[in-house]
N, C-alpha and C. Protein backbone atom coordinates (compact mmCIF):
# COMPACT_ATOMS: atom_id res chain seq x y z
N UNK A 1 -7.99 11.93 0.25
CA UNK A 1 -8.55 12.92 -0.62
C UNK A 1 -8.36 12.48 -2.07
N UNK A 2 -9.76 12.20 -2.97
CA UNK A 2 -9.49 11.77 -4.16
C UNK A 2 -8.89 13.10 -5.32
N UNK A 3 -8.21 12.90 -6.54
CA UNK A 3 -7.74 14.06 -6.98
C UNK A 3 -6.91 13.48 -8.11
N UNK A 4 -6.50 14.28 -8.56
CA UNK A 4 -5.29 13.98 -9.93
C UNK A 4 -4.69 15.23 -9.89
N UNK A 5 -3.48 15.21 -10.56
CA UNK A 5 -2.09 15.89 -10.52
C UNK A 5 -1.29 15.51 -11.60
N UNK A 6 -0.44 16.28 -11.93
CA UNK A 6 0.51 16.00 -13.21
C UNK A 6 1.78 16.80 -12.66
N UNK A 7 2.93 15.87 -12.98
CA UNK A 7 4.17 16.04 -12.04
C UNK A 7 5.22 15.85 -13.77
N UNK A 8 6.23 16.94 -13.36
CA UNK A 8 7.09 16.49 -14.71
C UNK A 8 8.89 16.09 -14.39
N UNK A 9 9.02 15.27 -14.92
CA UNK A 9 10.67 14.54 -13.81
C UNK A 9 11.10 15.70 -14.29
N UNK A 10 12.48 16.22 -14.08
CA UNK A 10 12.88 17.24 -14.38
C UNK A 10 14.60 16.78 -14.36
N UNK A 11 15.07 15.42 -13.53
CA UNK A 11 16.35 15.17 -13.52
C UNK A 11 16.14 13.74 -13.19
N UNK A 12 16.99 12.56 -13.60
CA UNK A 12 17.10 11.70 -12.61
C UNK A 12 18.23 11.31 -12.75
N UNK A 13 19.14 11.03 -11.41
CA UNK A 13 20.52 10.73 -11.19
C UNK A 13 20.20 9.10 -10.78
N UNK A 14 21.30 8.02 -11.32
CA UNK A 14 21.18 6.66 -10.55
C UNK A 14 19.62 6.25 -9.99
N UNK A 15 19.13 5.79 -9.46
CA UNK A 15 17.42 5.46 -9.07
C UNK A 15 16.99 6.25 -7.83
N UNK A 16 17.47 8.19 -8.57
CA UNK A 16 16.04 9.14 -7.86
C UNK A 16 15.90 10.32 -9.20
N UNK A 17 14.62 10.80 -9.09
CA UNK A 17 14.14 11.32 -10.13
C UNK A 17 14.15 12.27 -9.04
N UNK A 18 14.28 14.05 -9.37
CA UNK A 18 13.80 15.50 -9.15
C UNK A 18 12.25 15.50 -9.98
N UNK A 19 11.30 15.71 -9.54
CA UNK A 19 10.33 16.13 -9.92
C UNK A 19 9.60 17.69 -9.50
N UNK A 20 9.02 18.05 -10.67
CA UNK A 20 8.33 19.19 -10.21
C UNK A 20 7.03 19.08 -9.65
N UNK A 21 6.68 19.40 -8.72
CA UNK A 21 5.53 19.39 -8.75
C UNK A 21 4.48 20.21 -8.88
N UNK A 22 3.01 20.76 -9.18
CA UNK A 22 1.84 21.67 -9.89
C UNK A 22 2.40 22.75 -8.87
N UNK A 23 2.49 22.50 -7.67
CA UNK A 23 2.85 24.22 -7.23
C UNK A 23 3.88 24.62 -7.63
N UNK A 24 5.26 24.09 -7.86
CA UNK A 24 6.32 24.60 -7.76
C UNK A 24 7.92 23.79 -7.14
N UNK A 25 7.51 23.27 -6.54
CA UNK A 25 8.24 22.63 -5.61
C UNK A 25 8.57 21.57 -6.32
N UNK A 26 10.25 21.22 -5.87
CA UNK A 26 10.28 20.40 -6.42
C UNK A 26 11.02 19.33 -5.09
N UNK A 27 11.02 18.08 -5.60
CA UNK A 27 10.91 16.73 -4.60
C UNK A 27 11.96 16.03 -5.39
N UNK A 28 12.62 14.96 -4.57
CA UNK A 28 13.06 13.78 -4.86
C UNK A 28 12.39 12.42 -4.58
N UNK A 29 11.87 11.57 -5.96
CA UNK A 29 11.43 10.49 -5.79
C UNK A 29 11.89 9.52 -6.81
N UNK A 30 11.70 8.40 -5.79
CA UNK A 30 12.35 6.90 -6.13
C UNK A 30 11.70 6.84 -7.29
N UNK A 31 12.84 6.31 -8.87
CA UNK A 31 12.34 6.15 -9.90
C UNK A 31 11.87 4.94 -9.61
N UNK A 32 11.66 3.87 -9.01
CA UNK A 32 10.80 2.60 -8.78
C UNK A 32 9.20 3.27 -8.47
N UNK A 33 8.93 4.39 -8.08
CA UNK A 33 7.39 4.60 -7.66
C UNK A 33 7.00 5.26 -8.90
N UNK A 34 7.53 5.33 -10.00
CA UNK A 34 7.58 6.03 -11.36
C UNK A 34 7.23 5.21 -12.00
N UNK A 35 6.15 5.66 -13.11
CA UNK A 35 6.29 4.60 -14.53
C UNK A 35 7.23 3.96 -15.34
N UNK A 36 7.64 2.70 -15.76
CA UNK A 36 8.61 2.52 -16.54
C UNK A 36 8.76 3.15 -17.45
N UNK A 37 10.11 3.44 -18.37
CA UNK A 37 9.64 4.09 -19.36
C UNK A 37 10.04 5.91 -19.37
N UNK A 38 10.26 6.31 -17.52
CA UNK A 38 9.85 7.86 -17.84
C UNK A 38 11.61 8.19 -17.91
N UNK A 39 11.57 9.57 -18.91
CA UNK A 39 12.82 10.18 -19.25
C UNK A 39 13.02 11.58 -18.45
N UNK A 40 13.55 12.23 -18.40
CA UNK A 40 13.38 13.45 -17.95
C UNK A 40 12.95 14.00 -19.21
N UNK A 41 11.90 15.58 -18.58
CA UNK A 41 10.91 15.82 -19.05
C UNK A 41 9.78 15.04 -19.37
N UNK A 42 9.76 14.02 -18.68
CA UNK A 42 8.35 13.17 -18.89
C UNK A 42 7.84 13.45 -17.66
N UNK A 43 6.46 13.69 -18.34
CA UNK A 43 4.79 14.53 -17.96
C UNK A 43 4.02 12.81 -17.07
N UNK A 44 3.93 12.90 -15.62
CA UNK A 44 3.60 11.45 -14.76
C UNK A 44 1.76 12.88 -14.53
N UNK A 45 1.07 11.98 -14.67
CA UNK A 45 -0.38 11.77 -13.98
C UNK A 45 -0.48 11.09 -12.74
N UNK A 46 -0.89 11.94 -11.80
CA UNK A 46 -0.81 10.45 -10.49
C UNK A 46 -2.87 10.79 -10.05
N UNK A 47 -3.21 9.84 -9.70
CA UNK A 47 -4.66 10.26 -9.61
C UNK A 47 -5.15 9.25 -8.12
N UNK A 48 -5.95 9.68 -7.11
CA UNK A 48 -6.00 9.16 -6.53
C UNK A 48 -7.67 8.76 -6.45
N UNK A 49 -7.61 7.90 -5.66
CA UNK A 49 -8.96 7.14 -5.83
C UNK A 49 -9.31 6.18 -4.54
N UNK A 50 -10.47 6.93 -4.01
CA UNK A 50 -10.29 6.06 -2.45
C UNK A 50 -9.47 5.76 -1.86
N UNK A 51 -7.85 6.60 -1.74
CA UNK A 51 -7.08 6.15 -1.47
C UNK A 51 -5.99 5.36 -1.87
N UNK A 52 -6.45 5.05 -3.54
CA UNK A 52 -4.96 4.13 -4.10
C UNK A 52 -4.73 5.22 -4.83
N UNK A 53 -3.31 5.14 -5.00
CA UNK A 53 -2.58 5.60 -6.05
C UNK A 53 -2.10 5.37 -7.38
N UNK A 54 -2.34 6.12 -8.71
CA UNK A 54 -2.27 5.58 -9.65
C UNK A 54 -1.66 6.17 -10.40
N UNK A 55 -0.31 6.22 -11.13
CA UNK A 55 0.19 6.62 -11.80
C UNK A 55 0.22 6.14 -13.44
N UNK A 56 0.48 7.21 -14.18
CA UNK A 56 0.48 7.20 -15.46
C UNK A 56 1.44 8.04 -16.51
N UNK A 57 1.97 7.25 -17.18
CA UNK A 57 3.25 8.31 -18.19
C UNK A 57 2.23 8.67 -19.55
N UNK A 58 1.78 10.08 -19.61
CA UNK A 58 1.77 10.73 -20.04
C UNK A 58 2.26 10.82 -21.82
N UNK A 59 1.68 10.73 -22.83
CA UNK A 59 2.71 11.03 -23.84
C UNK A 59 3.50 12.63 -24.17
N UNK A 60 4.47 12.25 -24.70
CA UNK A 60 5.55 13.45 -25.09
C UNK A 60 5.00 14.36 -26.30
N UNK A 61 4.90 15.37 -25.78
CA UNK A 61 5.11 16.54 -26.70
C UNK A 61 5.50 17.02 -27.73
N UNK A 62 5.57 16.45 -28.50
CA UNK A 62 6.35 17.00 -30.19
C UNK A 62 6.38 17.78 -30.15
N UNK A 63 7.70 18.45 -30.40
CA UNK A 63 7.82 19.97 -31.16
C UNK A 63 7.06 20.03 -32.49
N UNK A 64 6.72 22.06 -32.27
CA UNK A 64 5.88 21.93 -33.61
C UNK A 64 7.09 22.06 -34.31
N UNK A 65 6.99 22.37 -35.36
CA UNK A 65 7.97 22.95 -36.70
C UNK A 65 7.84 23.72 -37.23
């Protein structure tokens, strides 16, 4: 099923990230299937496409002021 999604880490201990995911739920996944780069609170895009998977880090949010 082709589609896109936006997942936000929410913790990562040693190499596993807590992520949230669009419903609610949240998961444990291997920071290796993650973009380099992601911090907690970093916003992952995953989009699928005939079947591959494609992930993407998202830029960060600035606070306004």
């Amino acid at each position: 099923m082709d589609g896109e999604s936006i997942i936000t880490v929410v913790e990562i201990r040693e190499r596993v990230a807590t992520v949230l995911l669009p419903g609610g739920a949240l998961e444990q996944w291997s920071v290796a299937s993650l973009p380099e780069g992601i911090l907690e609170g970093s916003r992952v895009r995953l989009t699928v496409t005939a079947g591959d998977l494609e992930v993407y880090l998202l830029p960060r949010k600035l606070p306004v002021a």
